[in-house]
N, C-alpha and C. Protein backbone atom coordinates (compact mmCIF):
# COMPACT_ATOMS: atom_id res chain seq x y z
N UNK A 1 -4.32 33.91 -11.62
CA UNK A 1 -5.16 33.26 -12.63
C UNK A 1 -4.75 31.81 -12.76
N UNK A 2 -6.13 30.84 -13.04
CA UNK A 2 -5.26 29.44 -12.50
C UNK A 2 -5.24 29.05 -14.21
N UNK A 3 -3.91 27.77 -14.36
CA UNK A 3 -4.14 27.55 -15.72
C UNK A 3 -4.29 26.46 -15.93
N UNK A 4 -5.33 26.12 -16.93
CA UNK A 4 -5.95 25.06 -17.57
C UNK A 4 -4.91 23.74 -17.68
N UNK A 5 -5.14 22.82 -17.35
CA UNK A 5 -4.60 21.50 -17.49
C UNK A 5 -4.53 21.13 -18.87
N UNK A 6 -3.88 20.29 -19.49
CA UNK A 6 -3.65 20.31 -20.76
C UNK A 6 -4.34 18.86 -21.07
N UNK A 7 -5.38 19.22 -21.87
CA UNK A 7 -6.09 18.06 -22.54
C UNK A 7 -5.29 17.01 -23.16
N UNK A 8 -6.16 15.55 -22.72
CA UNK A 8 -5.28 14.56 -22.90
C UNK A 8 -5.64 14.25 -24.39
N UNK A 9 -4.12 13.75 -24.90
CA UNK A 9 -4.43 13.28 -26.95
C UNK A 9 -4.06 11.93 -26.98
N UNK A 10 -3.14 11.96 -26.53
CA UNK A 10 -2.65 9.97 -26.53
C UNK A 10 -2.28 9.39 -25.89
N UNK A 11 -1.57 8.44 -26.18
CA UNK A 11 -0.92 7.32 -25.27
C UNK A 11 -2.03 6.40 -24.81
N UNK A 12 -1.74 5.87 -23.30
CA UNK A 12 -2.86 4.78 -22.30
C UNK A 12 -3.83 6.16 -21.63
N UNK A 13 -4.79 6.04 -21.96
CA UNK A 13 -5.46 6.72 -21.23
C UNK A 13 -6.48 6.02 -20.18
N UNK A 14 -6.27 5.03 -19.77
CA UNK A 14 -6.62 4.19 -18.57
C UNK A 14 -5.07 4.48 -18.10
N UNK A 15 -4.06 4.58 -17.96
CA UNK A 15 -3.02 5.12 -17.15
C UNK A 15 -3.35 6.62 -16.42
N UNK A 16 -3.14 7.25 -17.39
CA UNK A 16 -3.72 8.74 -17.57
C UNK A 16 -4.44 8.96 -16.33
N UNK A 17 -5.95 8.62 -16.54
CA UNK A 17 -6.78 8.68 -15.18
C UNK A 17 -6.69 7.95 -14.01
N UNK A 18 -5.76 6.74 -13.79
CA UNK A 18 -5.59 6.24 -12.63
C UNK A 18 -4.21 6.99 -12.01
N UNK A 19 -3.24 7.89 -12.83
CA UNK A 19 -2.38 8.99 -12.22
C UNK A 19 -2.99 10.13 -11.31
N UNK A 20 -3.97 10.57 -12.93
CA UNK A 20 -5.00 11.73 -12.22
C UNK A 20 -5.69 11.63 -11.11
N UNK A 21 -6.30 10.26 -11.06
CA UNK A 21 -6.97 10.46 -10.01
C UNK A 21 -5.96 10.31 -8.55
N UNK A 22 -4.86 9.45 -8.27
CA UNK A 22 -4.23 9.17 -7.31
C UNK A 22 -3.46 10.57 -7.24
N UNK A 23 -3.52 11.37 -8.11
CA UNK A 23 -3.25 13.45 -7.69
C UNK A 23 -4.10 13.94 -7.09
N UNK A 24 -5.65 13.39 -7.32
CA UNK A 24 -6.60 14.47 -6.71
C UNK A 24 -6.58 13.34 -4.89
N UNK A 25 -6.15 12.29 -4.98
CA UNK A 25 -6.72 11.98 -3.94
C UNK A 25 -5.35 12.29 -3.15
N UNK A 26 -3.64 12.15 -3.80
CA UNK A 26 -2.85 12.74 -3.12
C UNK A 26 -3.13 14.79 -2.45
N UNK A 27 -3.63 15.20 -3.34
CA UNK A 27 -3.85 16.83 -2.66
C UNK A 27 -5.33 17.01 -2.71
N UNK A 28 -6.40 16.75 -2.55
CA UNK A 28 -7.81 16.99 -2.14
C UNK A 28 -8.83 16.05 -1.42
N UNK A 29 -7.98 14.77 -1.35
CA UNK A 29 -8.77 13.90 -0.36
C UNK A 29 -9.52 12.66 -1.18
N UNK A 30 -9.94 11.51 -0.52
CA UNK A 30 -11.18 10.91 -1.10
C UNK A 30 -12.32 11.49 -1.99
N UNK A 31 -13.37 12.13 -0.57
CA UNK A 31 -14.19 12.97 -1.07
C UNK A 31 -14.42 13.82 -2.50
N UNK A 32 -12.94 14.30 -3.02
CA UNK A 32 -13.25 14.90 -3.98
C UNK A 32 -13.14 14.25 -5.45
N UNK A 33 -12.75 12.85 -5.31
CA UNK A 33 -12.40 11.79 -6.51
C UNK A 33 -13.60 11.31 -6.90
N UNK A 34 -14.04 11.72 -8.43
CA UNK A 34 -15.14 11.23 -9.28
C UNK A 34 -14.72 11.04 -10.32
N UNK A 35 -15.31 10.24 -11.25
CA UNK A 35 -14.80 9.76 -12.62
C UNK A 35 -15.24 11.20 -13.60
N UNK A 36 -16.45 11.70 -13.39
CA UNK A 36 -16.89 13.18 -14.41
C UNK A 36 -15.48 13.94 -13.82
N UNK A 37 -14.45 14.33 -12.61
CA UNK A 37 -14.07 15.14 -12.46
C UNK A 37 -12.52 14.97 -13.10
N UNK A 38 -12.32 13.57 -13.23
CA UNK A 38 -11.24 13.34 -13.65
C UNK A 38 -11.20 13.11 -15.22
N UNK A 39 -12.00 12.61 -15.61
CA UNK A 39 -12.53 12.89 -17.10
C UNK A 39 -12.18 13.95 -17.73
N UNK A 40 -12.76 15.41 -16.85
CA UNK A 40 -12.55 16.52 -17.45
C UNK A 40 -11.68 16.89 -17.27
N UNK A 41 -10.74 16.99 -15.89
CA UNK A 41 -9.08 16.91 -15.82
C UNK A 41 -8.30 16.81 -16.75
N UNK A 42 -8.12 15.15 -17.13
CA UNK A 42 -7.67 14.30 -18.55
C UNK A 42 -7.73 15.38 -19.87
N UNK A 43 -9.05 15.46 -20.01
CA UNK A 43 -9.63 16.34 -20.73
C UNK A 43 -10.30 15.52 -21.90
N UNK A 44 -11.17 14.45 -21.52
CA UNK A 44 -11.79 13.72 -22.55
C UNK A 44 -13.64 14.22 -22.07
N UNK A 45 -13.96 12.65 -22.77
CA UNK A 45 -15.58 12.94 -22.18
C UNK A 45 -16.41 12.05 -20.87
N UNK A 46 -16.82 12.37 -20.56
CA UNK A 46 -17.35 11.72 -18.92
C UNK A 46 -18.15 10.73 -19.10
N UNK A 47 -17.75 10.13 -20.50
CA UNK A 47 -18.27 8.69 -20.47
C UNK A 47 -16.47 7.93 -20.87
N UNK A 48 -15.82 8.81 -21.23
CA UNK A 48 -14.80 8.09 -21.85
C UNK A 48 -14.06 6.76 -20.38
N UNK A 49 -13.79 7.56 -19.22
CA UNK A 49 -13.52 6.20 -18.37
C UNK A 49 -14.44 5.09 -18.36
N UNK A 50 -15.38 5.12 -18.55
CA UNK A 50 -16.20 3.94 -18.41
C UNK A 50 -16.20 3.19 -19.49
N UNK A 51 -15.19 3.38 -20.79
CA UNK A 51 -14.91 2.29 -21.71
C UNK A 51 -13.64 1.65 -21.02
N UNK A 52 -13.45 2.07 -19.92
CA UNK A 52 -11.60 1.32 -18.69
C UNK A 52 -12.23 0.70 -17.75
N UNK A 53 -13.10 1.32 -17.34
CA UNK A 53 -13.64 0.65 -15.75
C UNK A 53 -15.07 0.47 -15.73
N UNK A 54 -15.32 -0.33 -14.97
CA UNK A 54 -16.80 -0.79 -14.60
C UNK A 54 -17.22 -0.18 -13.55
N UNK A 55 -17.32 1.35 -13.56
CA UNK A 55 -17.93 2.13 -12.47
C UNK A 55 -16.92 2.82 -11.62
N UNK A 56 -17.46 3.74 -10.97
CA UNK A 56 -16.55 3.15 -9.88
C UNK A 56 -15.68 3.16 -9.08
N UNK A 57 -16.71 1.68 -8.90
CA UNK A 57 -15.97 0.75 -8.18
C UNK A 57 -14.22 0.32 -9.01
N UNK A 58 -14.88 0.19 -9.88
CA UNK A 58 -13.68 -0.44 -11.04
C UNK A 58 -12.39 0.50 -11.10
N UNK A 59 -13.07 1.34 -10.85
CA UNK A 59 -11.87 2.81 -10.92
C UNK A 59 -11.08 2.82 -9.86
N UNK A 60 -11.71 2.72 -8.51
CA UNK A 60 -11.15 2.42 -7.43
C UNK A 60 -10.35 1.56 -7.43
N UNK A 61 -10.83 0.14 -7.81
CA UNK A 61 -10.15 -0.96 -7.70
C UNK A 61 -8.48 -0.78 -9.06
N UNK A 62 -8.28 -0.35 -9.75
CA UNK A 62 -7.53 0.39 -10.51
C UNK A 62 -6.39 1.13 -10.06
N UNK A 63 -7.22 1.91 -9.17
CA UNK A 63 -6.61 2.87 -8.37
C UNK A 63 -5.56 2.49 -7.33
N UNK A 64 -6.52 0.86 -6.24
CA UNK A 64 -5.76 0.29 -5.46
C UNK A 64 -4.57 -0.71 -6.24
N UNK A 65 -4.60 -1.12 -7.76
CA UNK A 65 -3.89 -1.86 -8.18
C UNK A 65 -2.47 -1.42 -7.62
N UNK A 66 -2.73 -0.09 -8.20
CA UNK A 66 -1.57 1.12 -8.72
C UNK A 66 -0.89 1.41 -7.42
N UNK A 67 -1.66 1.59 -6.50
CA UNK A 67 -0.77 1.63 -4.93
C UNK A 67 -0.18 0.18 -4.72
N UNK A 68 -0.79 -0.95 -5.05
CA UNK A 68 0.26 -1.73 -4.43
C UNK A 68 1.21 -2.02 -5.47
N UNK A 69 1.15 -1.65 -6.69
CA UNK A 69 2.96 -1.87 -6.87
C UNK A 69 3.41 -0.90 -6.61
N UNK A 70 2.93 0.22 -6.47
CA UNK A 70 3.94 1.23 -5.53
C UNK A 70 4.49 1.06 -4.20
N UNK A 71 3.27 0.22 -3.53
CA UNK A 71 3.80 -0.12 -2.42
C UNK A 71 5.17 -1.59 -1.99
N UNK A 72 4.96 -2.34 -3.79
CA UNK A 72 5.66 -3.41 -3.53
C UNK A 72 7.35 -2.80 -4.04
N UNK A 73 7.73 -1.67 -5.02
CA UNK A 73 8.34 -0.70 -4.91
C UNK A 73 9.16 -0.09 -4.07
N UNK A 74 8.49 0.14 -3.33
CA UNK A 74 9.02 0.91 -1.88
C UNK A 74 9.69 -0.26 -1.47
N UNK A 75 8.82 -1.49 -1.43
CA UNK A 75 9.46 -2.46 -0.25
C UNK A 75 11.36 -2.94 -0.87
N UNK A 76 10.63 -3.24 -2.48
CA UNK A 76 12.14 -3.62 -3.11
C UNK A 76 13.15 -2.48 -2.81
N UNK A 77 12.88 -0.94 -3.40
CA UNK A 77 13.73 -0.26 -2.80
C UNK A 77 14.54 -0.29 -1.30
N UNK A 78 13.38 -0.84 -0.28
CA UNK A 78 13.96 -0.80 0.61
C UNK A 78 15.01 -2.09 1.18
N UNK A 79 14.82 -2.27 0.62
CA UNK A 79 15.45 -4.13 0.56
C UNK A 79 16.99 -4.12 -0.50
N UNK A 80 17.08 -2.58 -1.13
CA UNK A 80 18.12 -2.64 -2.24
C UNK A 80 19.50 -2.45 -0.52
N UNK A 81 20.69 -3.25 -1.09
CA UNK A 81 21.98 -3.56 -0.44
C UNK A 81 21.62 -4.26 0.75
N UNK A 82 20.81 -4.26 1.22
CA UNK A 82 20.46 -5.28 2.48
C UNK A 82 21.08 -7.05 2.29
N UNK A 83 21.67 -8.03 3.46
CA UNK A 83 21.35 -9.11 3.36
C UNK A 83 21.59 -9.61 4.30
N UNK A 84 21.30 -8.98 5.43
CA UNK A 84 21.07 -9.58 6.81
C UNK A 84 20.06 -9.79 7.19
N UNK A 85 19.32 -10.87 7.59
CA UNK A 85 17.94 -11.95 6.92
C UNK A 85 16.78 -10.47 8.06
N UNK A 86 17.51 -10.24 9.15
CA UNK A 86 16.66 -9.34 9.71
C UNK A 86 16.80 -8.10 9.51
N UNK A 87 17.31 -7.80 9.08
CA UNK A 87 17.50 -6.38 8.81
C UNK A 87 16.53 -6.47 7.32
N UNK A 88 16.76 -7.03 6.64
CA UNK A 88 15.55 -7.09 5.61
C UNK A 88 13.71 -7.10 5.69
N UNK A 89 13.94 -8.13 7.10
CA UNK A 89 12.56 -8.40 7.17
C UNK A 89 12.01 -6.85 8.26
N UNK A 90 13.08 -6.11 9.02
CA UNK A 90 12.62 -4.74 9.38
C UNK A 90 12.49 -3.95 8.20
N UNK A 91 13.26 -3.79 7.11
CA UNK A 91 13.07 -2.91 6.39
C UNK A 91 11.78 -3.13 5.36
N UNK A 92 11.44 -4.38 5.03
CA UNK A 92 10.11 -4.82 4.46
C UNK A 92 8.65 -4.32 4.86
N UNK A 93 9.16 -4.33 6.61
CA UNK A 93 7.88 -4.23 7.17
C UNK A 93 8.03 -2.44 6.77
N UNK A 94 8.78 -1.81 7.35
CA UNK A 94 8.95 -0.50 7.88
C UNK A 94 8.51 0.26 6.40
N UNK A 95 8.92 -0.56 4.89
CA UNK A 95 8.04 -0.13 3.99
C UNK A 95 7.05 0.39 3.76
N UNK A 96 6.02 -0.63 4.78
CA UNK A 96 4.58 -0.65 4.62
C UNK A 96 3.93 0.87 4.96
N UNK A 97 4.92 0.36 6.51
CA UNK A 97 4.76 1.58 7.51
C UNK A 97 5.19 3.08 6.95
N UNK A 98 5.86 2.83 6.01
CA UNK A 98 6.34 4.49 5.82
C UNK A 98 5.18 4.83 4.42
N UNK A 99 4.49 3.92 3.50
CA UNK A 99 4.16 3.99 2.49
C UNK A 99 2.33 4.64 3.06
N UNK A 100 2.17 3.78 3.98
CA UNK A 100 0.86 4.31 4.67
C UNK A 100 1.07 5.81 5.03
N UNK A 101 1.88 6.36 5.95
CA UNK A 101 2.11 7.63 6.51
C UNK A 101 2.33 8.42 5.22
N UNK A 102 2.90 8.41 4.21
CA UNK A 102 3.22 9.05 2.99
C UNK A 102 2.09 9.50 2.10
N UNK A 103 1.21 8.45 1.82
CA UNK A 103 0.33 7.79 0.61
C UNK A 103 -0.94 7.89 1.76
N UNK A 104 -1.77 8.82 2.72
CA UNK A 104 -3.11 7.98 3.37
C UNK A 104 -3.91 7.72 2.67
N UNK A 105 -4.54 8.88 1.49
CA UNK A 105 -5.80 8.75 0.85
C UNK A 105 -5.62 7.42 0.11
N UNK A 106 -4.45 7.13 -0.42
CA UNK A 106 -4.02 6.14 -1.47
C UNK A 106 -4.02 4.68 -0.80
N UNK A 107 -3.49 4.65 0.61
CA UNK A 107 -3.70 3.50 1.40
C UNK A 107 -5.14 2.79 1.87
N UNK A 108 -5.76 4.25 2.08
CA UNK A 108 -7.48 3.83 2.22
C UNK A 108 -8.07 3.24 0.90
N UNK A 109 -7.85 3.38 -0.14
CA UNK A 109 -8.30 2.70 -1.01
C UNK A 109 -7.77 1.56 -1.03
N UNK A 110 -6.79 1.15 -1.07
CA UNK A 110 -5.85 0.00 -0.83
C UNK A 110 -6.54 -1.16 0.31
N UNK A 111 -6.64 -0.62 0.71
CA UNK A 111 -7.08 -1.63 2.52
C UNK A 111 -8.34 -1.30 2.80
N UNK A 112 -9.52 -0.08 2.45
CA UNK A 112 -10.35 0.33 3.08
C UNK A 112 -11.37 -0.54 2.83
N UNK A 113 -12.79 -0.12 2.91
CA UNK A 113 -13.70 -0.58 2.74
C UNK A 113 -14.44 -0.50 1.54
N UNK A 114 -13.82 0.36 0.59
CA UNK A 114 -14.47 0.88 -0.63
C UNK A 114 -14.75 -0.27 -1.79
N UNK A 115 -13.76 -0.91 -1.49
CA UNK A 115 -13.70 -2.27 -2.43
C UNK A 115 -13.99 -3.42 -1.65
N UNK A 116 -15.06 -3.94 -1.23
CA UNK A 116 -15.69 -4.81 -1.10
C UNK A 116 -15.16 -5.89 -0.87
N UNK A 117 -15.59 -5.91 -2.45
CA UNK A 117 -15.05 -7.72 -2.98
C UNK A 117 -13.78 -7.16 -3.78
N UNK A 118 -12.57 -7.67 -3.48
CA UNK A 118 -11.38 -7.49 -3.79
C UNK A 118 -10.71 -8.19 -4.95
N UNK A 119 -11.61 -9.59 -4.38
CA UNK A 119 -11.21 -10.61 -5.59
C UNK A 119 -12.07 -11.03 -6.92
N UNK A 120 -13.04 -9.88 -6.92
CA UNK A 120 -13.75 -9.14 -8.12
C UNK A 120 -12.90 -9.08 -9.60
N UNK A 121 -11.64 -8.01 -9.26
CA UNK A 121 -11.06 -7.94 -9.95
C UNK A 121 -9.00 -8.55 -9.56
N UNK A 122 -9.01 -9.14 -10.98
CA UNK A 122 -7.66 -9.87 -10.75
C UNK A 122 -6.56 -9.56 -10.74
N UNK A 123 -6.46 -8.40 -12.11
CA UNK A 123 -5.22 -7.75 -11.52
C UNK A 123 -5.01 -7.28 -9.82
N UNK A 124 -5.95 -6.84 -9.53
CA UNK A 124 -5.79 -6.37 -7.95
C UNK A 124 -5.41 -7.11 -7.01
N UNK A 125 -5.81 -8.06 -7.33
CA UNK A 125 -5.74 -9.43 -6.65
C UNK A 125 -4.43 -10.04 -6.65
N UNK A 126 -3.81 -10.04 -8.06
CA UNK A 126 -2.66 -10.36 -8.01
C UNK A 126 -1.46 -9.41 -7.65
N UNK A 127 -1.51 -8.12 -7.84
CA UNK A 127 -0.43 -7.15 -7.82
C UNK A 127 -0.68 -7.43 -5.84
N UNK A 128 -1.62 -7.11 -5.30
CA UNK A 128 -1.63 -7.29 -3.79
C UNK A 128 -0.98 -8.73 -3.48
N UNK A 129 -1.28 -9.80 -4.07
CA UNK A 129 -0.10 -10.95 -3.51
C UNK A 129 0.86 -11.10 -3.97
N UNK A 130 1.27 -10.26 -4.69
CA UNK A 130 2.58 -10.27 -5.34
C UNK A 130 3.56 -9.43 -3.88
N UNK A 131 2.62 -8.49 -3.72
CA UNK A 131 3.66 -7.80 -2.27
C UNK A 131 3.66 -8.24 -1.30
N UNK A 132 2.71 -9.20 -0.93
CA UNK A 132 2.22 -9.42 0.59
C UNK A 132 3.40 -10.93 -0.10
N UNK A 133 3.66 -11.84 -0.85
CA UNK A 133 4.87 -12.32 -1.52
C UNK A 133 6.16 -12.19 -0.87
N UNK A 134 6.80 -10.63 -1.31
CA UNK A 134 7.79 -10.18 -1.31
C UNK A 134 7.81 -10.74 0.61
N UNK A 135 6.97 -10.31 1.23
CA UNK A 135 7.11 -9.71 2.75
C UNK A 135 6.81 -11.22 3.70
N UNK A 136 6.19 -12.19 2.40
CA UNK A 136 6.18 -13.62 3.19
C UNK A 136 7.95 -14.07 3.08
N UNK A 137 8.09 -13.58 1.65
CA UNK A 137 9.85 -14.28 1.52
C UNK A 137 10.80 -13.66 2.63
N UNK A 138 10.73 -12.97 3.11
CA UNK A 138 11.51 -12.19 4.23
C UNK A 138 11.43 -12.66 5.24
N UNK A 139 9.93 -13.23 5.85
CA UNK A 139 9.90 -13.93 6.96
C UNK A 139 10.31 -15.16 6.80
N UNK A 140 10.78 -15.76 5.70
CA UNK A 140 10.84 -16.83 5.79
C UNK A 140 12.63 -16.93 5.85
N UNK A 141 13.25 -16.24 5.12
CA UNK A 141 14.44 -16.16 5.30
C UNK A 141 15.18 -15.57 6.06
N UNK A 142 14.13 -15.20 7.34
CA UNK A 142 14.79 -14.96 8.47
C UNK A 142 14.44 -16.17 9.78
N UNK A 143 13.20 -17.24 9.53
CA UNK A 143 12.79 -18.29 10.03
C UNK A 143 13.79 -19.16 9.78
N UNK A 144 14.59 -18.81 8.69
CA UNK A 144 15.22 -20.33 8.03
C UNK A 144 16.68 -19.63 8.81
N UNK A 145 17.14 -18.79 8.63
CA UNK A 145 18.32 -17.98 9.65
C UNK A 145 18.58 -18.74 10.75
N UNK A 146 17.24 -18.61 11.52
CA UNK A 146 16.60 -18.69 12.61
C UNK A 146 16.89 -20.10 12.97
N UNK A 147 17.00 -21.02 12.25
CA UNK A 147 16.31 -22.79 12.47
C UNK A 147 15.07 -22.65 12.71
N UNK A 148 14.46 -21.83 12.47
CA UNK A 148 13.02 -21.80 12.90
C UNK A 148 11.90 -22.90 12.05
N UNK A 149 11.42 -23.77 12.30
CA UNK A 149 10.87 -24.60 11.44
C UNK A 149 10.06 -23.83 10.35
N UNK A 150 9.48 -23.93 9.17
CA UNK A 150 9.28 -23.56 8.13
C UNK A 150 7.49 -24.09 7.84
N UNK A 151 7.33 -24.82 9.04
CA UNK A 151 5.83 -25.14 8.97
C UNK A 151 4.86 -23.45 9.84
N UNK A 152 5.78 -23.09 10.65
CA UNK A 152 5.50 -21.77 11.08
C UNK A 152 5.55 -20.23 10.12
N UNK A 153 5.68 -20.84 8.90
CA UNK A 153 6.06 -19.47 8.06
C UNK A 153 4.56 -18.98 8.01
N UNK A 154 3.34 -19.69 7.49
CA UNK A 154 1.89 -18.67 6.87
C UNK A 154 1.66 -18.18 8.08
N UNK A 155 1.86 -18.54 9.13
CA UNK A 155 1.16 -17.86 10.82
C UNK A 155 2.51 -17.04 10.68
N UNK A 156 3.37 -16.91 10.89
CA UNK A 156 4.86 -15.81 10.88
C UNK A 156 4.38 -14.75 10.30
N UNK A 157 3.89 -14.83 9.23
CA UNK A 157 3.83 -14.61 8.05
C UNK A 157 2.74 -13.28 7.80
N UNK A 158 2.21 -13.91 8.18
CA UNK A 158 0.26 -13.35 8.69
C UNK A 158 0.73 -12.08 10.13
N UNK A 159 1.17 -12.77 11.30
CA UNK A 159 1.70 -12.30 12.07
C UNK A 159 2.71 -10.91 11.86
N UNK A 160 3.59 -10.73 10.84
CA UNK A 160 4.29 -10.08 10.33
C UNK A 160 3.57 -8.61 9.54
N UNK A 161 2.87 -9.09 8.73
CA UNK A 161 1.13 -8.18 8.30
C UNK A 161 0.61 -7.14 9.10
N UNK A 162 0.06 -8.16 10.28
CA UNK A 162 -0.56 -7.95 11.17
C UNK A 162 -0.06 -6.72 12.03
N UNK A 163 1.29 -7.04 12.29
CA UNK A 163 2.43 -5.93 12.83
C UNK A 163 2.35 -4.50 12.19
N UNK A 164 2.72 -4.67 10.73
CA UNK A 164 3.14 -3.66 10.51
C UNK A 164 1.95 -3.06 9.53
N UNK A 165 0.80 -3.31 9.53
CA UNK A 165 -0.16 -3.20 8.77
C UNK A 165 -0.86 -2.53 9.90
N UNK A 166 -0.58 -2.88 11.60
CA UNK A 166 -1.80 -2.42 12.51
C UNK A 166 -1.38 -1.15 12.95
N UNK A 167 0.21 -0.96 12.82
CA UNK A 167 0.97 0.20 13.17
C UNK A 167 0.77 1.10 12.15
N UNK A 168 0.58 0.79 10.47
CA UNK A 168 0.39 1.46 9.87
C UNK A 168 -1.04 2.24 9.76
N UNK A 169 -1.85 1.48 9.78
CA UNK A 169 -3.23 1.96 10.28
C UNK A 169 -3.40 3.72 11.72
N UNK A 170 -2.18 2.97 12.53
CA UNK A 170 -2.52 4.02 13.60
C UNK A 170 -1.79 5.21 13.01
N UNK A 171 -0.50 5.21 12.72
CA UNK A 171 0.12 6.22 11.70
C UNK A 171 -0.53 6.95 10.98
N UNK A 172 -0.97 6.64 9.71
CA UNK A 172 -1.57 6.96 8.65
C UNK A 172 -2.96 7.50 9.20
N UNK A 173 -3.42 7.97 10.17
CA UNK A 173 -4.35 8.54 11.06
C UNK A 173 -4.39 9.54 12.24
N UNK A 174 -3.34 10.47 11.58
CA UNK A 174 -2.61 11.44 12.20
C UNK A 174 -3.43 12.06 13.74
N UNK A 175 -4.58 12.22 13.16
CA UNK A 175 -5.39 13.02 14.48
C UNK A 175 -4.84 12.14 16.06
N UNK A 176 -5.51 10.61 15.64
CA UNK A 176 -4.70 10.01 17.30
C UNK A 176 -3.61 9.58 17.14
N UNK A 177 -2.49 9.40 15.86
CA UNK A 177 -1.16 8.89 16.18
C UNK A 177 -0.39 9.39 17.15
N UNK A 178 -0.20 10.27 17.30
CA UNK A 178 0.60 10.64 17.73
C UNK A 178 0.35 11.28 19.56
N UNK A 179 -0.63 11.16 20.04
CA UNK A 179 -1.07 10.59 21.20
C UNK A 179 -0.57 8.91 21.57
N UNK A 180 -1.18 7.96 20.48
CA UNK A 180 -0.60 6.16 20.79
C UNK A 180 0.92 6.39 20.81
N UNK A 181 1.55 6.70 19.95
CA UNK A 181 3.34 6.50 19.50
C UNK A 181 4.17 7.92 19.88
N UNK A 182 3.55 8.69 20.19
CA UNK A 182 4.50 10.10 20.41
C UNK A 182 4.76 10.65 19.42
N UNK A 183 5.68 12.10 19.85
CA UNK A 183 6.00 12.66 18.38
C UNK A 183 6.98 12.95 17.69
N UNK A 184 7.68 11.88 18.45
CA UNK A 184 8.74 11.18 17.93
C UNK A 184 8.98 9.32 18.38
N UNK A 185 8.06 9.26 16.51
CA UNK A 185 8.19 7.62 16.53
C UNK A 185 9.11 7.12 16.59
N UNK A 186 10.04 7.29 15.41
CA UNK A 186 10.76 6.17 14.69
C UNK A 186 11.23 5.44 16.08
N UNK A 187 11.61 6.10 17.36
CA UNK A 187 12.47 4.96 18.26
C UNK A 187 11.01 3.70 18.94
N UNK A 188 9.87 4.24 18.66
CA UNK A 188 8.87 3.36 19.08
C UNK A 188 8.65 2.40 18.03
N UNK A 189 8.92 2.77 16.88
CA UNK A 189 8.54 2.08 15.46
C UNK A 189 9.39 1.05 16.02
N UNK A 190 10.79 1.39 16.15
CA UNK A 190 11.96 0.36 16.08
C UNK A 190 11.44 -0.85 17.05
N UNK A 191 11.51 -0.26 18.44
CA UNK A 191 10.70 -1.06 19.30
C UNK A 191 9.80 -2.09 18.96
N UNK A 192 8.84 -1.79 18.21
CA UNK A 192 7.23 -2.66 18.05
C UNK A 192 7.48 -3.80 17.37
N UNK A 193 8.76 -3.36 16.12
CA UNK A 193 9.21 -4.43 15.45
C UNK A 193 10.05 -5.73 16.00
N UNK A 194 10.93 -4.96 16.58
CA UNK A 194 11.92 -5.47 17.24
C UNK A 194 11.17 -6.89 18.32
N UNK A 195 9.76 -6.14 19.07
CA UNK A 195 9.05 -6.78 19.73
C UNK A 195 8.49 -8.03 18.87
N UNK A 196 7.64 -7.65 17.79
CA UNK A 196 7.73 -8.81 16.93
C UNK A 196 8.45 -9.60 16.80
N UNK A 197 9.57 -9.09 15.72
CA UNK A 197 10.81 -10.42 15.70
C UNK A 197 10.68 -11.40 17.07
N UNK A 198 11.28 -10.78 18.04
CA UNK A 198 11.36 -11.68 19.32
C UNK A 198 10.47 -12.58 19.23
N UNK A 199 9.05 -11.99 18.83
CA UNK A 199 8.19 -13.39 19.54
C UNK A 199 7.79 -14.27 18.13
N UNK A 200 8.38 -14.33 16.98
CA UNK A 200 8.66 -15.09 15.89
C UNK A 200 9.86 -16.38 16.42
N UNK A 201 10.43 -16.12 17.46
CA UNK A 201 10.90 -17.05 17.92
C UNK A 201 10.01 -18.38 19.01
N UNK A 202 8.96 -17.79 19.26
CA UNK A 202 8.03 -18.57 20.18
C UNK A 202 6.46 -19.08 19.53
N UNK A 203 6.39 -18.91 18.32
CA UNK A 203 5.39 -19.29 17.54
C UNK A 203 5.03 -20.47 17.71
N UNK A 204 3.81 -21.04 18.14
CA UNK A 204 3.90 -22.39 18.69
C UNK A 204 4.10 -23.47 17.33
């Protein structure tokens, strides 16, 4: 017999449903995330989110706030006792990479196509450059390690993204990952990065 979820009474209840919903999309997928379904979850009324969000879209965008400070999270965690300028800027990236494989439904909202216009809404806007931040300061304090001139950091920088954002993509897409990378990554992960760094030295 299944048992009833316990109706929500107080606190943030714009918290509330952006938990709930990042549960239904952690164990039932995209597909099954609606504002009536999480409403009744919560246990309010199926107009009550729409005094938080503007549709949604808005909900979504909410939703992606909430992954990237989780995702900027992960990165600080991973960055806790580190201070070897590269060993930081692997563990920054490898963040990304492990947060995608962990989190997919939660990453597709994050990066997908669902949100449009991104810079719609601002918190989103800002919590996402607040991490993509964290992961420019890494490249840069491994450029500056480096002697690497410092006019090369936004292309490094971008470049660095690009890396571990394109690996994360193939990851976080289990059906062909593991055909591209094998099934046993981590020594390919190490590789791809490793390949990066190197050519952070030849940035024109």
């Amino acid at each position: 017999m299944s048992v009833a979820k316990p109706a929500y009474h107080h606190g943030n209840l714009r918290e509330a449903l952006v938990l709930r919903g990042v549960e239904i999309l952690e164990t039932q997928g995209f597909d099954a995330l609606s504002l009536r379904q999480v409403a009744r979850e919560v246990g309010v009324s199926q107009t009550a989110p729409l005094h938080h969000f503007e549709g949604k879209q808005g909900y979504l965008a909410a939703i992606a706030e909430h992954g990237f400070q989780l995702l900027m999270d992960r990165r600080i965690s991973g960055l806790s006792g580190l201070t070897d300028a590269r060993a930081r800027l692997v563990a920054v990236m490898k963040a990304h990479l492990d947060f995608s494989v962990e989190h997919p439904a939660l990453f597709r909202i994050m990066f997908g196509p669902d949100i449009p216009q991104k810079s719609q809404y601002p918190e989103l806007a800002r919590t996402a450059s607040r991490s993509f931040a964290l992961l420019e300061a890494c490249v840069g304090d491994y450029l500056s390690q480096r002697r690497i001139p410092s006019s090369r950091l936004r292309r490094a920088s971008v470049a660095a993204w690009t890396a571990c954002h394109g690996l994360a993509q193939v990851m976080s897409e289990r059906e062909t990952a593991w055909d591209i990378v094998g099934r046993a990554p981590e020594q390919m992960v190490g590789d791809i990065f490793a390949i990066f760094i190197a050519g952070l030295e030849h940035i024109p």
